[in-house]
C-alpha atoms as a PDB file:
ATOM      1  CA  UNK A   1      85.925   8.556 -62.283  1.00  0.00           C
ATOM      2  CA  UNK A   2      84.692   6.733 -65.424  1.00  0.00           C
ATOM      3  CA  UNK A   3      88.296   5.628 -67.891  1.00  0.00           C
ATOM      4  CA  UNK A   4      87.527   6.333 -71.483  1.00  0.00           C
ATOM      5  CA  UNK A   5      89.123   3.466 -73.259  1.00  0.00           C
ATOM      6  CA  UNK A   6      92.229   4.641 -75.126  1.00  0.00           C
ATOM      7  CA  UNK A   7      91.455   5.914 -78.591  1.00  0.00           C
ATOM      8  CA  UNK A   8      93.680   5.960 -81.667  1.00  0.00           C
ATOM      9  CA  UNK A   9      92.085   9.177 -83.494  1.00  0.00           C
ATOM     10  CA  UNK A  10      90.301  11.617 -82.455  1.00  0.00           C
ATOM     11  CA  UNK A  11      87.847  13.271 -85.117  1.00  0.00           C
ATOM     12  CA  UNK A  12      88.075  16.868 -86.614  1.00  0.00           C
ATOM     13  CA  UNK A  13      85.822  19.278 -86.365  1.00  0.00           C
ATOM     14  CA  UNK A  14      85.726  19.326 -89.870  1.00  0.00           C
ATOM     15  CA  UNK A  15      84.756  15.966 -90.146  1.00  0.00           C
ATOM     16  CA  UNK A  16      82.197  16.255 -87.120  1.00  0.00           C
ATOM     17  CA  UNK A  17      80.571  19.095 -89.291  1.00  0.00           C
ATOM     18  CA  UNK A  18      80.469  16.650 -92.451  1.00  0.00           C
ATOM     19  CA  UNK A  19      79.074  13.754 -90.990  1.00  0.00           C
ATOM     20  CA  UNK A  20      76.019  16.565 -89.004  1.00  0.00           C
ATOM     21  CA  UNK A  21      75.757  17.915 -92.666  1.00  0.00           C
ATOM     22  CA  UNK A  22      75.047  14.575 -94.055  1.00  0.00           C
ATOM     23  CA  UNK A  23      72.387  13.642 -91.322  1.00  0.00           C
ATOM     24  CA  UNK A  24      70.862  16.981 -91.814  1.00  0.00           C
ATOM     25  CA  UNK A  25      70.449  16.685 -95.551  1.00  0.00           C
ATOM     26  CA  UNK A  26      69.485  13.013 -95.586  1.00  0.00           C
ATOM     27  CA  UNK A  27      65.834  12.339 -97.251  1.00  0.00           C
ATOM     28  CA  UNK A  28      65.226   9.387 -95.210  1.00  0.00           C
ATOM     29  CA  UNK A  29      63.905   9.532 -91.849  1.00  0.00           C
ATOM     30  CA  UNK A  30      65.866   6.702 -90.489  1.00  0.00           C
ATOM     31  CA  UNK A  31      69.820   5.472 -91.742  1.00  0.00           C
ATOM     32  CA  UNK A  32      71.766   2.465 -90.859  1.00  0.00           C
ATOM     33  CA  UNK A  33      75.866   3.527 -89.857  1.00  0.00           C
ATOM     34  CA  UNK A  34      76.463   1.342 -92.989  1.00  0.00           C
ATOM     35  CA  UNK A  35      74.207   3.682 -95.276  1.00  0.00           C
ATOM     36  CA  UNK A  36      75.689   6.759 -93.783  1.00  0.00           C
ATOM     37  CA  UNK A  37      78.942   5.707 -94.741  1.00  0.00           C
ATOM     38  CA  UNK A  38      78.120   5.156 -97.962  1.00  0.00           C
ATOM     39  CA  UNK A  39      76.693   9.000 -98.121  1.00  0.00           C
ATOM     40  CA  UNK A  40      79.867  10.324 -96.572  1.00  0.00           C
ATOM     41  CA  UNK A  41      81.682  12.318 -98.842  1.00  0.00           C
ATOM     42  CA  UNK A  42      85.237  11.391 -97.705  1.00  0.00           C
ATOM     43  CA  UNK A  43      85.914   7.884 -95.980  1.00  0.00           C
ATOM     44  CA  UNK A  44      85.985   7.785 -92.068  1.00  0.00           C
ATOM     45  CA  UNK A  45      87.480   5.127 -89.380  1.00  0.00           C
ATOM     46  CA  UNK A  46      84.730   2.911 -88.398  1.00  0.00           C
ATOM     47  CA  UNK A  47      85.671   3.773 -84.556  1.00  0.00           C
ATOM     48  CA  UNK A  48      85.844   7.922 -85.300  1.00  0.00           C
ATOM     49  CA  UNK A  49      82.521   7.262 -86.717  1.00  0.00           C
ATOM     50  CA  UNK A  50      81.105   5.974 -83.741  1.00  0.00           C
ATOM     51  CA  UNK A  51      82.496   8.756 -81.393  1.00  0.00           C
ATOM     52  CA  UNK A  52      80.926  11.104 -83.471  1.00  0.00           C
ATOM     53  CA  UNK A  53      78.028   9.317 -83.500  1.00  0.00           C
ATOM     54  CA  UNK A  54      78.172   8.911 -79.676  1.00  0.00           C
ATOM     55  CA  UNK A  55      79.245  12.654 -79.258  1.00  0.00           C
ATOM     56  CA  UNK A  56      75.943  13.763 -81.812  1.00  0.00           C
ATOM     57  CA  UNK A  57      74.058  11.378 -79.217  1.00  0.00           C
ATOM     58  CA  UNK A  58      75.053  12.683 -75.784  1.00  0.00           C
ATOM     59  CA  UNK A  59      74.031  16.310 -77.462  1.00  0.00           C
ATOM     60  CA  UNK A  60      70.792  15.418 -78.655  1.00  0.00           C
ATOM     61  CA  UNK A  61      70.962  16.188 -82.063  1.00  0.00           C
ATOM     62  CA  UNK A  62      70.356  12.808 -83.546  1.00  0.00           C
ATOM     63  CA  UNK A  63      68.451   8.980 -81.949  1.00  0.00           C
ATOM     64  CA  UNK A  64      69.948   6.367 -82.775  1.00  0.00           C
ATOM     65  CA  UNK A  65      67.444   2.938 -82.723  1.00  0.00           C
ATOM     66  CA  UNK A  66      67.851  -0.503 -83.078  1.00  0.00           C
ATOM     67  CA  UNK A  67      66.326   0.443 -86.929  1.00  0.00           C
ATOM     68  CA  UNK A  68      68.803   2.797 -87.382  1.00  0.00           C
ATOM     69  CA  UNK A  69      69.895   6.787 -86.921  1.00  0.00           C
ATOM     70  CA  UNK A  70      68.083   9.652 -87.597  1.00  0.00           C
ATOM     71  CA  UNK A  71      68.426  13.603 -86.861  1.00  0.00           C
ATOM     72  CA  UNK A  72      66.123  15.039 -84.222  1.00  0.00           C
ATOM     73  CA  UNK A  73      67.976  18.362 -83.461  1.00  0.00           C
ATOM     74  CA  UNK A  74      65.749  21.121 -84.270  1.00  0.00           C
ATOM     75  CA  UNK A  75      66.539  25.169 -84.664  1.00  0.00           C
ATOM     76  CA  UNK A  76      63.016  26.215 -85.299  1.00  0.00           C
ATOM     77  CA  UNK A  77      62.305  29.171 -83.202  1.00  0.00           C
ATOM     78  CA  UNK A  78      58.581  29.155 -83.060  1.00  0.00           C
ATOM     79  CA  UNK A  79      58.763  25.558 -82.038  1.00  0.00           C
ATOM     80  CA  UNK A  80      61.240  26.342 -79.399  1.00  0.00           C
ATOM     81  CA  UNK A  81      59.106  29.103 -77.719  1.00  0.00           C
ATOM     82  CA  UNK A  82      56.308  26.738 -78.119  1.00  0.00           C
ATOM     83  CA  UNK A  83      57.664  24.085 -76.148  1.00  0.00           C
ATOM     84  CA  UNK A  84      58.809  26.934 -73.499  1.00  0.00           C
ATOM     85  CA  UNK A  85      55.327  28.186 -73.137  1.00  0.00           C
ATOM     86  CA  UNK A  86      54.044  24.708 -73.420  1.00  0.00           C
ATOM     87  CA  UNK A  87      51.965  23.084 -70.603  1.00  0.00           C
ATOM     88  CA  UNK A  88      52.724  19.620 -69.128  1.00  0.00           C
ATOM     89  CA  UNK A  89      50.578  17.328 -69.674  1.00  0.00           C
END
């Protein structure tokens, strides 16, 4: 079994939901952790940042790049049923 190293605060949902809203909303395509920070509207722990981030990650809603973040999560519904019907190529 994989140990999680031991972490010191865990985020909110509410803060989970801010920091989506802010990717969401951003009008670049691509944002550095220090830029999003700077968007936040309240101030978060470096480390609770970076769970989130990881957690936003592991869920595929955002990418994250050596160039930066961005959000890739889509709720489209014709796109969805698109890629459904889709054929491999």
């Amino acid at each position: 079994m994989e140990k999680q190293p031991k972490i010191m605060h865990w985020p909110t949902l509410n803060t989970v939901i801010m920091v989506e809203d802010t990717l969401k909303k951003m009008n670049e395509s691509i944002i550095s952790v220090a830029e999003l920070k700077r968007k936040l509207p309240r101030q978060v722990n470096h480390n609770t940042l970076m769970l989130i981030l990881e957690y936003l990650e592991k869920s595929n809603k955002i990418a994250t790049t050596l160039r930066g973040i961005t959000w890739i999560y889509n709720t489209n519904s014709n796109l969805k049923k698109a890629i459904v019907q889709g054929m491999e190529l």
